[in-house]
N, C-alpha and C. Protein backbone atom coordinates (compact mmCIF):
# COMPACT_ATOMS: atom_id res chain seq x y z
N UNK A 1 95.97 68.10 90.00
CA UNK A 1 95.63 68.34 91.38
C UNK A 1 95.16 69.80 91.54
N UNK A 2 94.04 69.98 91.96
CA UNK A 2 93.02 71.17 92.65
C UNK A 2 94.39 72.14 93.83
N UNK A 3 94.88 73.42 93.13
CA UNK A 3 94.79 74.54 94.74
C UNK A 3 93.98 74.27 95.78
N UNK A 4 94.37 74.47 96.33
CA UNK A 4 93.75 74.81 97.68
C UNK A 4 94.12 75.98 98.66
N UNK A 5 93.10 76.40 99.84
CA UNK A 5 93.47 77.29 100.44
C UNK A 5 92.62 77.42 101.70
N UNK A 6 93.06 77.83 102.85
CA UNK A 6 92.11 77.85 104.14
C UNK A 6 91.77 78.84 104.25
N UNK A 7 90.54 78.56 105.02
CA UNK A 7 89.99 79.79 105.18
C UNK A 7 89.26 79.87 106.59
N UNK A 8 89.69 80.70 107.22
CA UNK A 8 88.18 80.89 108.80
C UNK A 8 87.01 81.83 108.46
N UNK A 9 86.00 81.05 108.78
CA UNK A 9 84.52 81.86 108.52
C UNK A 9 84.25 81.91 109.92
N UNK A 10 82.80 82.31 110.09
CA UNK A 10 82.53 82.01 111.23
C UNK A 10 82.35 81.05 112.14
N UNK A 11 82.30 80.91 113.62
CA UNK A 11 82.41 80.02 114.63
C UNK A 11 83.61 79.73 114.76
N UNK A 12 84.95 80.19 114.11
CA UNK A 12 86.26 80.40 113.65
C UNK A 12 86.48 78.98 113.46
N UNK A 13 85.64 78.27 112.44
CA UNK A 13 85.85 77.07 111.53
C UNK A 13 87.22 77.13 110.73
N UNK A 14 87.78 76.90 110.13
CA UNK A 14 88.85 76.49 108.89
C UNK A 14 88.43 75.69 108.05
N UNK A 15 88.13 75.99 106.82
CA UNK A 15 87.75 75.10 105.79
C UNK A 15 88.87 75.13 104.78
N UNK A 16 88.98 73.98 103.65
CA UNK A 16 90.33 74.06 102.48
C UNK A 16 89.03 73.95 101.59
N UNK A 17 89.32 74.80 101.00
CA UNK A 17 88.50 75.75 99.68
C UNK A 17 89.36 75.57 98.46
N UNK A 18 88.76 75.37 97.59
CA UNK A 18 89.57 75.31 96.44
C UNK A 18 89.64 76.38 95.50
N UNK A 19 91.07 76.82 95.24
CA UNK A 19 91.02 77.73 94.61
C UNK A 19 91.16 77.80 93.23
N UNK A 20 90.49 78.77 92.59
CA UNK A 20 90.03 80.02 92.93
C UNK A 20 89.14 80.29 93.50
N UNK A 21 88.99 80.87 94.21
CA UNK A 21 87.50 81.03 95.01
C UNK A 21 86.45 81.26 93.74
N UNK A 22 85.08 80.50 94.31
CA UNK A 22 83.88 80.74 93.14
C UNK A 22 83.41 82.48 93.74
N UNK A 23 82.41 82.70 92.52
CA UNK A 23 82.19 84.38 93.22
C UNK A 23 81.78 84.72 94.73
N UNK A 24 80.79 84.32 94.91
CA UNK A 24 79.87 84.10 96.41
C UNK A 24 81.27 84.22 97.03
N UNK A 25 82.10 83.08 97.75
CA UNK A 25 82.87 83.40 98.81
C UNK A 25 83.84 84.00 98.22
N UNK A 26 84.55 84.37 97.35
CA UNK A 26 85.67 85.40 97.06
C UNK A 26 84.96 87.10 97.62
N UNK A 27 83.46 87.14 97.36
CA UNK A 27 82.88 88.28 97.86
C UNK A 27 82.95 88.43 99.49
N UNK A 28 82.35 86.90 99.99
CA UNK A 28 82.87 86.98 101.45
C UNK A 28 84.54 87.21 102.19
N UNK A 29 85.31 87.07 101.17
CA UNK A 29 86.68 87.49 101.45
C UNK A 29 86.97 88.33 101.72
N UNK A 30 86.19 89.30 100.48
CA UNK A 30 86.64 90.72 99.83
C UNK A 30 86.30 91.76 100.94
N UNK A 31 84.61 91.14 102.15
CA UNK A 31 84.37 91.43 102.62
C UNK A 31 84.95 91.66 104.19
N UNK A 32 85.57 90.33 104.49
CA UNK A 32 86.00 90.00 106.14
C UNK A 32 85.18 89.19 106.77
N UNK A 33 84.28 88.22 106.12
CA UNK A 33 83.23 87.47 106.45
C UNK A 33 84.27 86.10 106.68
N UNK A 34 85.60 86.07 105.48
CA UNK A 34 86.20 85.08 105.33
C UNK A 34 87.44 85.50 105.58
N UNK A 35 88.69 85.01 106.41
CA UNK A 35 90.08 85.38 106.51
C UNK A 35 91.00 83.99 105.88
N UNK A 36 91.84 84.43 104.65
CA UNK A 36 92.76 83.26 104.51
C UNK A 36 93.48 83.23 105.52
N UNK A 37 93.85 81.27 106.04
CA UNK A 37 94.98 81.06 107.05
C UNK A 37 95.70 80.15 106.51
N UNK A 38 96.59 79.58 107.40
CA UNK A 38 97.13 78.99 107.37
C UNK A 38 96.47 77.60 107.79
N UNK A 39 96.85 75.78 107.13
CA UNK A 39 96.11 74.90 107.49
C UNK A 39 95.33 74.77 109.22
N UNK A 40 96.48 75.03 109.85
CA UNK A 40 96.73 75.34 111.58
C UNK A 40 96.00 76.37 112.44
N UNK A 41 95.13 77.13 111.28
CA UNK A 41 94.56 78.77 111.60
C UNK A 41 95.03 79.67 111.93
N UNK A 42 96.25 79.75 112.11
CA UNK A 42 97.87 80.64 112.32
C UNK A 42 97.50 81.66 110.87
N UNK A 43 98.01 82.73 111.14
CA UNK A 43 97.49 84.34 110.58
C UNK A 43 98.72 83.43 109.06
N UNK A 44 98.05 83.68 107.63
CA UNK A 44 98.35 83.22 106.60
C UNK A 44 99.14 85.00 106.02
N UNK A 45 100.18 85.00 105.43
CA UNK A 45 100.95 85.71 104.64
C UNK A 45 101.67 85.33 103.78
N UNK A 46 100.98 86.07 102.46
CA UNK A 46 101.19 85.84 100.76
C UNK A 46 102.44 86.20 101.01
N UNK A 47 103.67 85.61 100.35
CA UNK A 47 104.73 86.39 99.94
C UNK A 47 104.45 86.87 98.54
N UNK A 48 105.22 88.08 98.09
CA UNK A 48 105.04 88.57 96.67
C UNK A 48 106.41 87.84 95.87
N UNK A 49 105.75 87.82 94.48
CA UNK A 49 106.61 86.57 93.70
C UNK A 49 108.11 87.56 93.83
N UNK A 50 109.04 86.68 94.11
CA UNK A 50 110.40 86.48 93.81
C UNK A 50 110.66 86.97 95.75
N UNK A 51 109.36 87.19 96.42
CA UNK A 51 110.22 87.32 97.64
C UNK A 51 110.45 86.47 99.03
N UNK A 52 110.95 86.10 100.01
CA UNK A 52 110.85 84.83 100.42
C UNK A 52 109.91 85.13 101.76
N UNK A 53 109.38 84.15 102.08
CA UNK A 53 107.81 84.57 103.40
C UNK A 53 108.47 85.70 104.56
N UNK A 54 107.40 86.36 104.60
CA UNK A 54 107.59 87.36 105.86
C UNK A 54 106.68 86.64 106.95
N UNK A 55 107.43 87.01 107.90
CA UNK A 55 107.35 86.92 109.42
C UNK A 55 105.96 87.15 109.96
N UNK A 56 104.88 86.82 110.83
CA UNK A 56 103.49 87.81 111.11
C UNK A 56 104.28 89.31 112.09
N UNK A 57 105.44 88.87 112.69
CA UNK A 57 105.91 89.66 112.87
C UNK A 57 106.46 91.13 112.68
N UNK A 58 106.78 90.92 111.28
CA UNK A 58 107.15 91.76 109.94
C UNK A 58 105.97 92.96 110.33
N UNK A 59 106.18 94.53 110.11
CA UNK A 59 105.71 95.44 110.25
C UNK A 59 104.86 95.35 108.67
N UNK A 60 103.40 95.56 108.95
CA UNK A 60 102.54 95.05 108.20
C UNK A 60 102.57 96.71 107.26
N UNK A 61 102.59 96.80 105.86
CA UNK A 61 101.73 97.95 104.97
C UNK A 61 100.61 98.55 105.26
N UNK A 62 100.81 99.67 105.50
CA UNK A 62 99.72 100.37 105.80
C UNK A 62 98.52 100.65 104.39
N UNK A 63 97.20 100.23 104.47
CA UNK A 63 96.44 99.63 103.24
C UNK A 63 95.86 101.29 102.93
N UNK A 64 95.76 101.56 101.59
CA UNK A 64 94.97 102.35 100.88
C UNK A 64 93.44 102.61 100.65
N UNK A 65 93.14 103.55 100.78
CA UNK A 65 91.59 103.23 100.78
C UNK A 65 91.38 102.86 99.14
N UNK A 66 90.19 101.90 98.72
CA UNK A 66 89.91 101.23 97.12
C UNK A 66 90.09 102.63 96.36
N UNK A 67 90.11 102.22 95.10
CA UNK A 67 89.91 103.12 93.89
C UNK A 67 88.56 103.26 94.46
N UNK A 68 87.68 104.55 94.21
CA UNK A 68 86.28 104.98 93.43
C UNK A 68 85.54 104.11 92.87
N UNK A 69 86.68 103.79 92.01
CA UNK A 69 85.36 102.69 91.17
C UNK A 69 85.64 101.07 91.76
N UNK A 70 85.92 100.82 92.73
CA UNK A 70 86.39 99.71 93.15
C UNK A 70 84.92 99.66 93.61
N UNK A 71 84.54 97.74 93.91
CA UNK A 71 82.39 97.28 94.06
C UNK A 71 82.80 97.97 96.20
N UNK A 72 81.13 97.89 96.00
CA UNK A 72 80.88 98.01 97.68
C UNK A 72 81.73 96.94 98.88
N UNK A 73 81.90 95.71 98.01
CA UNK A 73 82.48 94.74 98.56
C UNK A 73 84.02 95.02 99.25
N UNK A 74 84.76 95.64 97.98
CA UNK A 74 86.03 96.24 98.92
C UNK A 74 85.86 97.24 99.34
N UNK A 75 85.33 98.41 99.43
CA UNK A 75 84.85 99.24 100.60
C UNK A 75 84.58 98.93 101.78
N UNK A 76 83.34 97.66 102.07
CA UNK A 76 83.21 97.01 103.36
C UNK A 76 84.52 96.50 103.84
N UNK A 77 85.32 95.45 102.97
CA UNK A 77 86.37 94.92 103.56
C UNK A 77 87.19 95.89 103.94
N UNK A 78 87.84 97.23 103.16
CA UNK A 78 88.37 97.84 103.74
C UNK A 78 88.22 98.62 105.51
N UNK A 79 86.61 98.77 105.52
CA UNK A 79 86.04 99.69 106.52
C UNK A 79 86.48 98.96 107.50
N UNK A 80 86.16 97.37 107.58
CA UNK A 80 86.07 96.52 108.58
C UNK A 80 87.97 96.47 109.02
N UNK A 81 88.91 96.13 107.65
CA UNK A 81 89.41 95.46 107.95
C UNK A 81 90.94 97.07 109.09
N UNK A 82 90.77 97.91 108.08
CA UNK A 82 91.69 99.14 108.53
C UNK A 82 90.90 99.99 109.50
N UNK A 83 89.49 99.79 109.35
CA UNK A 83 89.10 101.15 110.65
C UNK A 83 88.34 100.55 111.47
N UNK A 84 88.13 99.21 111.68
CA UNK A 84 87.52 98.14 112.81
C UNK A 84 86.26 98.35 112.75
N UNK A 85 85.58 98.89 111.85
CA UNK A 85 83.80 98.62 111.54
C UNK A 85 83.28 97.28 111.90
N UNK A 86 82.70 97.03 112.58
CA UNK A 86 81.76 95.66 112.42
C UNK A 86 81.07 95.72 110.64
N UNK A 87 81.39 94.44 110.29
CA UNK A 87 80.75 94.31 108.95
C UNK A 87 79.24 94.67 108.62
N UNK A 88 78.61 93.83 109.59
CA UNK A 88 77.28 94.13 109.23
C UNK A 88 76.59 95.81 109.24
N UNK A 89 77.53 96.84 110.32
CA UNK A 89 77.02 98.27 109.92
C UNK A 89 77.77 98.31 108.52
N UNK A 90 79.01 98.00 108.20
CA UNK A 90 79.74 98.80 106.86
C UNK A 90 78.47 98.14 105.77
N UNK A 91 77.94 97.07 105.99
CA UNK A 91 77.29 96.47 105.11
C UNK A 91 76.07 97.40 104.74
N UNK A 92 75.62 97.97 106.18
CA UNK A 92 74.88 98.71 106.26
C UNK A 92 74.70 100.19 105.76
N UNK A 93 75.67 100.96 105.26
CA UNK A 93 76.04 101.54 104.71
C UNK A 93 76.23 101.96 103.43
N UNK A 94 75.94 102.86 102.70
CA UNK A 94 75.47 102.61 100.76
C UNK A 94 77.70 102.94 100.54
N UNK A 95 77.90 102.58 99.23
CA UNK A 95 79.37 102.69 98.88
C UNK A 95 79.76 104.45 99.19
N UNK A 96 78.11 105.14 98.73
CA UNK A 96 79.15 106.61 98.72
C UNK A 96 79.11 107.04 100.06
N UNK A 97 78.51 106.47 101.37
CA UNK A 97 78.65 106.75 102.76
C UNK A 97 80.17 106.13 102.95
N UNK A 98 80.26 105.45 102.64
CA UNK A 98 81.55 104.54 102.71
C UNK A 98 82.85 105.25 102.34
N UNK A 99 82.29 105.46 101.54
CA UNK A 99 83.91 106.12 100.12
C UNK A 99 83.74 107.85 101.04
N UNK A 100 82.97 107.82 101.75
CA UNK A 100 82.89 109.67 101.79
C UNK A 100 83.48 109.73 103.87
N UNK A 101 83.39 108.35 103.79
CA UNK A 101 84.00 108.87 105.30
C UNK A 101 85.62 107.79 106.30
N UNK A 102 85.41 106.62 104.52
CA UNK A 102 86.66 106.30 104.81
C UNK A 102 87.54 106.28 103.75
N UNK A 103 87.45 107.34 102.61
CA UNK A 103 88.00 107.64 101.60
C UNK A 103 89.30 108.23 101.89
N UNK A 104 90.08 108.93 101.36
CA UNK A 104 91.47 109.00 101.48
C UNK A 104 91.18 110.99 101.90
N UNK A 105 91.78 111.29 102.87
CA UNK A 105 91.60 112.43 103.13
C UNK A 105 92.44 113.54 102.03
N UNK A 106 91.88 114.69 101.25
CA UNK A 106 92.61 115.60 100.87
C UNK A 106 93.05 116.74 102.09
């Protein structure tokens, strides 16, 4: 039996995708084009192995900006997903505009 996993794209559809994601939409993931959910479209949270599900409630990790050498793809997702960029400008944007103004402050 095939993984599976939901996903909302746009028109806030839900599709069950099989995982692993092929490249194309794992890029739209990486991006914010695609959000994993839950079957129901209810906000989806990975637990980490050995720990038991957190709450959406649960006070969320504050995210890191990518490694340097991390693709343009997680740069966009990051821009969009921690500093509320609309995708299509972060898209718009080359990686070292990206990395140089939502990079990790010294």
């Amino acid at each position: 039996m095939t993984e599976t996993g939901h996903f909302r794209g746009s028109g806030n559809v839900v599709w069950e995708l099989s995982l692993p994601l092929n490249e194309v939409m794992q890029e739209q993931l990486t991006k914010g084009y695609l959000l994993r959910v839950n079957a129901d479209g209810s906000a989806y949270v990975e637990a980490a192995a050995g720990e038991s599900e957190m709450s959406v409630d649960d006070a969320p990790a504050v995210e890191a900006p990518p490694p340097t050498s991390a693709s343009k793809a997680h740069w966009v997702g990051y821009a969009h997903r921690v500093h509320g960029i609309p995708i299509d400008d972060a898209e718009a944007m080359t990686k070292n505009d990206l990395m140089e103004r939502f990079g990790a402050q010294a």
